[in-house]
Protein backbone atom coordinates (compact mmCIF):
# COMPACT_ATOMS: atom_id res chain seq x y z
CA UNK A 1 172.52 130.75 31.11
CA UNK A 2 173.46 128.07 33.67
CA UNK A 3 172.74 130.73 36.78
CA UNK A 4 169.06 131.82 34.72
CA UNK A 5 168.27 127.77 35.04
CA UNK A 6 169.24 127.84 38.36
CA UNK A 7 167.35 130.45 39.73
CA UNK A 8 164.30 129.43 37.72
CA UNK A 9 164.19 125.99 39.74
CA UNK A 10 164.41 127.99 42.93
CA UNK A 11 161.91 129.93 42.31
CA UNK A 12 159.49 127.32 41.28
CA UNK A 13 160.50 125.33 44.23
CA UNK A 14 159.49 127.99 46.76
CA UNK A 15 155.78 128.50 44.94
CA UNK A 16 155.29 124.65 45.16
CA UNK A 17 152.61 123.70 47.65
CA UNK A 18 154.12 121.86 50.70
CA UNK A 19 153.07 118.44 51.08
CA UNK A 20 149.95 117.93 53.21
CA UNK A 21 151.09 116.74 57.08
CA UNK A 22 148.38 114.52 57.59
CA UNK A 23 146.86 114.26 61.75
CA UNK A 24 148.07 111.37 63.80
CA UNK A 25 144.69 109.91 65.50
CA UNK A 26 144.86 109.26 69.32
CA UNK A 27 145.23 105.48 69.64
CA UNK A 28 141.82 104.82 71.79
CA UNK A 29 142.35 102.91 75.37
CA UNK A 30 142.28 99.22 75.49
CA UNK A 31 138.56 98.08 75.94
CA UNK A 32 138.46 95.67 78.93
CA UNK A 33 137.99 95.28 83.02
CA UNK A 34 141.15 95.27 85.47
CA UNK A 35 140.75 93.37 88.62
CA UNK A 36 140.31 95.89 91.81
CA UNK A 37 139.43 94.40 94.61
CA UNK A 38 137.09 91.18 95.96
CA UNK A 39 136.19 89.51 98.88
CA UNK A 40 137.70 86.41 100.41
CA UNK A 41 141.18 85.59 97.79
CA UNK A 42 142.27 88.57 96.39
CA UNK A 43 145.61 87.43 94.90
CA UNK A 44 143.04 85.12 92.62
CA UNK A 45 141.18 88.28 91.22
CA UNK A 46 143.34 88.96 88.45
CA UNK A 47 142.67 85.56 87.37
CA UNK A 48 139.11 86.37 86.65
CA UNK A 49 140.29 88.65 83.76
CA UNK A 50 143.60 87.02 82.20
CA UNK A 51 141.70 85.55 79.16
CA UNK A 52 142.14 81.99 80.61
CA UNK A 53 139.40 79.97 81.97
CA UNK A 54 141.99 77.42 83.58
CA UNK A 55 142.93 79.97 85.80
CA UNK A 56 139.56 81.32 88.24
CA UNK A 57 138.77 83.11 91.32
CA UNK A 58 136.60 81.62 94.29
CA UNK A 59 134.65 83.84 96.26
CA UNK A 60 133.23 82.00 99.71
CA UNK A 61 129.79 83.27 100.21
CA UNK A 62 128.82 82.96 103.94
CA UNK A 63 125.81 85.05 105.75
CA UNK A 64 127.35 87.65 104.00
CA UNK A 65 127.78 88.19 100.11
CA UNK A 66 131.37 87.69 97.81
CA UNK A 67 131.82 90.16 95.96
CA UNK A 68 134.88 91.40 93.16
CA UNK A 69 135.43 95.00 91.70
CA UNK A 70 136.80 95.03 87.99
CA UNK A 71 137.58 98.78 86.34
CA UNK A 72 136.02 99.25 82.97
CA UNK A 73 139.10 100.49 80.60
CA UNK A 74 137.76 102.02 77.52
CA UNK A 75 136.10 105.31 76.85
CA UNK A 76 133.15 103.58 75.12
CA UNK A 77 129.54 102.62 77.20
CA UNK A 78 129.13 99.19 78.99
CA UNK A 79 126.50 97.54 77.17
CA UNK A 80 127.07 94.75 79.87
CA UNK A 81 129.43 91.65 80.70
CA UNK A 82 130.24 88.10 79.64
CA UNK A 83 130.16 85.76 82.58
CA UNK A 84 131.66 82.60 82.25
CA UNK A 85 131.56 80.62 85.87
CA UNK A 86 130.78 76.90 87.30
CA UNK A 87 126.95 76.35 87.30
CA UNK A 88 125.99 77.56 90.60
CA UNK A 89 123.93 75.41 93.24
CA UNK A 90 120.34 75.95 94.01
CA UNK A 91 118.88 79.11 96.00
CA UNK A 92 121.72 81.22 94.89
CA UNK A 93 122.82 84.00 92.82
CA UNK A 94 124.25 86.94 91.71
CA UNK A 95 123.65 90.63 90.80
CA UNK A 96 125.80 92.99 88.59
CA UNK A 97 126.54 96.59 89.65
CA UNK A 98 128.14 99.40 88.42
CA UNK A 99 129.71 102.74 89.73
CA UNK A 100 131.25 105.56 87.88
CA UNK A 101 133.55 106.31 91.43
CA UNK A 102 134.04 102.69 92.92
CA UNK A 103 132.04 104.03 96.19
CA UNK A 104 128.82 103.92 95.09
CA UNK A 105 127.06 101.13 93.03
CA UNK A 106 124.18 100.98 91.63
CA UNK A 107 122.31 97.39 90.38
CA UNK A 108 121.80 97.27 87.35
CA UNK A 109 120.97 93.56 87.01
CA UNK A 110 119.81 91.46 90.03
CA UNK A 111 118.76 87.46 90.53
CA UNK A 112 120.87 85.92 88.39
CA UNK A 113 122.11 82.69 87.78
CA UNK A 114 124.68 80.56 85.35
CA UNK A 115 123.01 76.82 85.27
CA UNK A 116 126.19 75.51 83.13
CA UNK A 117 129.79 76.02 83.00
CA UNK A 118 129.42 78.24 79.67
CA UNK A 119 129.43 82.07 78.96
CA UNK A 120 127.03 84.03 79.49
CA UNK A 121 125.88 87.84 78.09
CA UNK A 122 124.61 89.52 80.75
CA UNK A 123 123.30 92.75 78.69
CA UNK A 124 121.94 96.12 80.40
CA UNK A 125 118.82 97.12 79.74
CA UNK A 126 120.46 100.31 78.05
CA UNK A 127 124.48 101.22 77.79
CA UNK A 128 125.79 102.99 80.98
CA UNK A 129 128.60 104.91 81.47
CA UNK A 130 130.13 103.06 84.45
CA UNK A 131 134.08 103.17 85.52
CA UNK A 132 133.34 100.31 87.89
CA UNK A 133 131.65 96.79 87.59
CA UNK A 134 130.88 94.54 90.65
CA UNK A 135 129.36 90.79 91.01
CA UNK A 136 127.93 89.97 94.27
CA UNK A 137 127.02 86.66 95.16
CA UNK A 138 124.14 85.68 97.16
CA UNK A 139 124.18 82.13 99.17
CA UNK A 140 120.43 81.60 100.06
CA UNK A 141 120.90 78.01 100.51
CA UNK A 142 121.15 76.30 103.99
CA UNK A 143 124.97 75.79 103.46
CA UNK A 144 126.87 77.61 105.69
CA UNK A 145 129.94 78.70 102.82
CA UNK A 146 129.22 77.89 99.27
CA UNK A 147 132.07 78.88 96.96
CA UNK A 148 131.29 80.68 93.85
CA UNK A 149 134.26 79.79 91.34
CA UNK A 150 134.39 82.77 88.37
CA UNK A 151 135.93 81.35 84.96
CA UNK A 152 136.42 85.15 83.10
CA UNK A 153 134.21 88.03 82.99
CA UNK A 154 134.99 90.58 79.66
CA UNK A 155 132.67 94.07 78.58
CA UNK A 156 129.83 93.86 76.13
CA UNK A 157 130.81 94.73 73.24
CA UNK A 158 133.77 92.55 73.52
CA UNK A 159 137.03 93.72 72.53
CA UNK A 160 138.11 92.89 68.90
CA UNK A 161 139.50 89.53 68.83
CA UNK A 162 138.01 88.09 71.93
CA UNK A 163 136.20 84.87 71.82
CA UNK A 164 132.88 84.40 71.82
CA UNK A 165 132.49 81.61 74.52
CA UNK A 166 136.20 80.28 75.67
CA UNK A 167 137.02 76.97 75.26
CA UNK A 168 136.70 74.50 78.96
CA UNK A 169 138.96 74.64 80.49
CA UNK A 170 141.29 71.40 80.56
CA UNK A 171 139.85 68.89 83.39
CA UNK A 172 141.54 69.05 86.87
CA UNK A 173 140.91 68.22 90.91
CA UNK A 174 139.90 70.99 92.94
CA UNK A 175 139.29 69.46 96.21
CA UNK A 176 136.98 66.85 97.80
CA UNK A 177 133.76 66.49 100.01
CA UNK A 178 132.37 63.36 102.65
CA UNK A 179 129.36 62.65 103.53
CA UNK A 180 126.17 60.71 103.19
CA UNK A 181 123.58 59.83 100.41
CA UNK A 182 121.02 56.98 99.96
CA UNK A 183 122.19 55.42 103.54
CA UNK A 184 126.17 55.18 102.38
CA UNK A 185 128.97 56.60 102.75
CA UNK A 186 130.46 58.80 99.67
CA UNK A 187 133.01 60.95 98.32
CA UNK A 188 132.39 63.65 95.62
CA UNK A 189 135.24 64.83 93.65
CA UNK A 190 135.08 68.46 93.15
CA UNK A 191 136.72 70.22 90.21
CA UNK A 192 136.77 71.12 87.19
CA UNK A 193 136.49 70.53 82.84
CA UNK A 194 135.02 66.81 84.15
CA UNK A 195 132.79 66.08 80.73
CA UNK A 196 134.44 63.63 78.94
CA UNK A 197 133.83 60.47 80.57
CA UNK A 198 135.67 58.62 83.12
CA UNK A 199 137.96 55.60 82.66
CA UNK A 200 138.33 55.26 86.84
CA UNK A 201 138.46 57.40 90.28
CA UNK A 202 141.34 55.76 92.67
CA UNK A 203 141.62 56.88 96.53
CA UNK A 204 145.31 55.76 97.74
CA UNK A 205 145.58 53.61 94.98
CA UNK A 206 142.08 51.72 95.64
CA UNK A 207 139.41 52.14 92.82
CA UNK A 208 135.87 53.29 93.50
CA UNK A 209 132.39 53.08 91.90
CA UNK A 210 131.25 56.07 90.08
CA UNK A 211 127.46 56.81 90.85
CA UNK A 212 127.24 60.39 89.02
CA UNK A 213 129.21 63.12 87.28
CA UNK A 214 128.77 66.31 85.97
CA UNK A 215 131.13 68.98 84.53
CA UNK A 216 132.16 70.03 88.22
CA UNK A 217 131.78 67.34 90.64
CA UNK A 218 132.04 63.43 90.36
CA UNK A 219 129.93 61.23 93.04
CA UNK A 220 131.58 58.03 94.05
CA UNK A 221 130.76 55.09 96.76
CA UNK A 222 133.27 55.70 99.02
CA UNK A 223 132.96 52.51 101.58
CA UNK A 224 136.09 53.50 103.78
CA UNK A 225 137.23 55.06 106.93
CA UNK A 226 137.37 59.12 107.05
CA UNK A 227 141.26 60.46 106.76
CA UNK A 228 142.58 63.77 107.10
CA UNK A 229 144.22 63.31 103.50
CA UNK A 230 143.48 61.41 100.60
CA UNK A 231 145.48 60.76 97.46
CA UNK A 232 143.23 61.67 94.42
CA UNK A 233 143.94 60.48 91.18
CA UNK A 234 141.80 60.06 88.18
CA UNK A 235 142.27 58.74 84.39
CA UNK A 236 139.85 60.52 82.07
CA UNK A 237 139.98 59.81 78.30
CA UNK A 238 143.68 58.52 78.84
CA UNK A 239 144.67 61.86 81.05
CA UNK A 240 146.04 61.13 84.07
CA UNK A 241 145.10 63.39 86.79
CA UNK A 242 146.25 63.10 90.58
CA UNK A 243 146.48 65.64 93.96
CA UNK A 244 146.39 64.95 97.79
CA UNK A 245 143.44 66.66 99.39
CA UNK A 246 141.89 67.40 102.75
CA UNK A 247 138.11 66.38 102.22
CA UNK A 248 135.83 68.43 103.78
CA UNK A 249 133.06 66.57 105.85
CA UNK A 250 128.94 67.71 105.48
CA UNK A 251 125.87 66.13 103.83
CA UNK A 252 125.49 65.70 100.52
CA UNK A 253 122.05 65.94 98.58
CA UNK A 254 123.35 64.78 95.29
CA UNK A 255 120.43 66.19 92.58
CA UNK A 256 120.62 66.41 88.66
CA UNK A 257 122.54 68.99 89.20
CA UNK A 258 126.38 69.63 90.95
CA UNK A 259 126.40 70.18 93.85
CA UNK A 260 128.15 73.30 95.58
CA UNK A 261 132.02 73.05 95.94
C-alpha cells in the first residue's frame, strides 16, 4: 500500500508543469555625457560633468575657438543638453555640435548665449542620434582671451533623478583684474556664487569701496599701487572668504552686466 502511495506522488510529480523561468531584462546603459577631450585645461573637463557646479572647466577663447568633447552614454536619442555656465560677456557665444564618430561634427545649434549663471535647455530642433557632443566658444569681442567658465552640461531628457537647475554653487575667489573706469583706478574681484550681498572686500588687510557686483565679478575703488600679489579676502553674509592672487592688468568697461573673467 505504502509503495502504491509512493509511486502515485511520483508520478504526479513528473506530469506537473515546471514553474515558468521568467527573462532577465538587459539593464539599459547609464544615460549621460563622459568628458573626452577640450581645449586649453583638460584635467578640468571631467569637472564639467561630475554633477557639481562648484567644481567647472575654463576654456580660454583667443583668435581661435574653446572647445570640449563629451560622449553621449545611453542608447536613447539626444533631444539636446542642459547648460549651466557663468553669464558670458558681450559679442560672444557658443554653438552645440554633434558627431556619431568624434571626427566629424555637425551644428546643430549655433549663436548662443547664457545671460545668467542658471541652466539652460538647449533642445534640438528634432532628437539625433549622436555618440558625440561638442561646445565651441566664440570670442568676438575685442579682448584678446576671454575665459568661458562651464558649471555642468547633462542630455535632454535628463537622467532619472537629476535636478532640474542645480543649486549655485557656494561663493568663492577666482582671481582678480586692474585697470581703469570713470578716471580711477579699480580692482574687480572675479569669481564665483557672489549674490548675497557683501559685508566688506579687504586687499592686505585694507578695506575698499564696493562700486558694483554681480553673481561673478565684484567692482571696487582700488586707490593703491599695482603689486604682483594681492591678499584677497572677503566676508559675505558672515562667510569668510580669502586667497592670494596675481591680478591681471587691462581696461575695464564695467556695464550692467559682468564683465569677462
Amino acid at each position: 500500500m505504502i509503495r502504491r502511495v509512493l509511486l502515485m506522488m511520483l508520478a504526479l510529480a513528473l506530469l506537473a508543469p515546471a514553474p515558468a523561468v521568467q527573462a532577465q531584462r538587459p539593464e539599459a546603459p547609464e544615460r549621460g555625457l563622459k568628458f573626452v577631450s577640450a581645449s586649453g585645461a583638460k584635467t578640468q573637463g571631467p569637472n564639467a560633468v561630475d554633477g557639481d557646479r562648484s567644481t567647472v572647466w575654463v576654456g580660454l577663447a583667443r583668435r581661435t575657438d574653446a572647445w570640449i568633447t563629451f560622449q553621449v552614454r545611453g542608447e536613447a536619442p539626444l533631444e539636446g543638453v542642459r547648460v549651466a555656465m557663468a553669464a558670458m560677456p558681450a559679442n560672444t557665444s557658443y554653438r552645440i555640435e554633434t558627431s556619431e564618430d568624434g571626427k566629424r561634427f555637425e551644428t546643430v545649434l549655433s549663436d548662443l548665449r547664457n545671460e545668467t549663471d542658471d541652466a539652460v535647455d538647449r533642445r534640438f530642433p528634432s532628437p539625433r542620434a549622436a555618440s558625440f557632443v561638442r561646445l565651441s566658444f566664440t570670442n568676438g569681442s575685442r579682448q584678446a582671451v576671454i575665459p568661458f567658465t562651464l558649471f555642468e552640461v547633462s542630455p535632454l531628457p535628463e537622467p532619472t533623478g537629476a535636478l532640474a537647475n542645480p543649486a549655485p554653487s557656494a561663493p568663492r575667489i577666482l582671481g582678480a583684474v586692474l585697470g581703469q573706469h570713470g578716471g580711477e583706478r579699480v580692482l574687480v574681484v572675479v569669481g564665483d556664487g557672489f549674490a548675497e550681498p557683501f559685508e566688506a572686500v579687504r586687499v592686505d588687510g585694507r578695506a575698499l569701496d564696493i562700486l558694483a557686483v554681480t553673481s561673478t565679478q565684484i567692482l571696487c575703488r582700488y586707490p593703491y599701487p599695482r603689486t604682483p600679489r594681492l591678499a584677497l579676502s572677503l566676508s559675505v553674509a558672515g562667510k569668510a572668504l580669502s586667497r592670494t592672487v596675481s591680478p591681471v592688468t587691462r581696461e575695464i568697461r564695467w556695464t550692467d552686466k559682468p564683465l569677462s573673467r
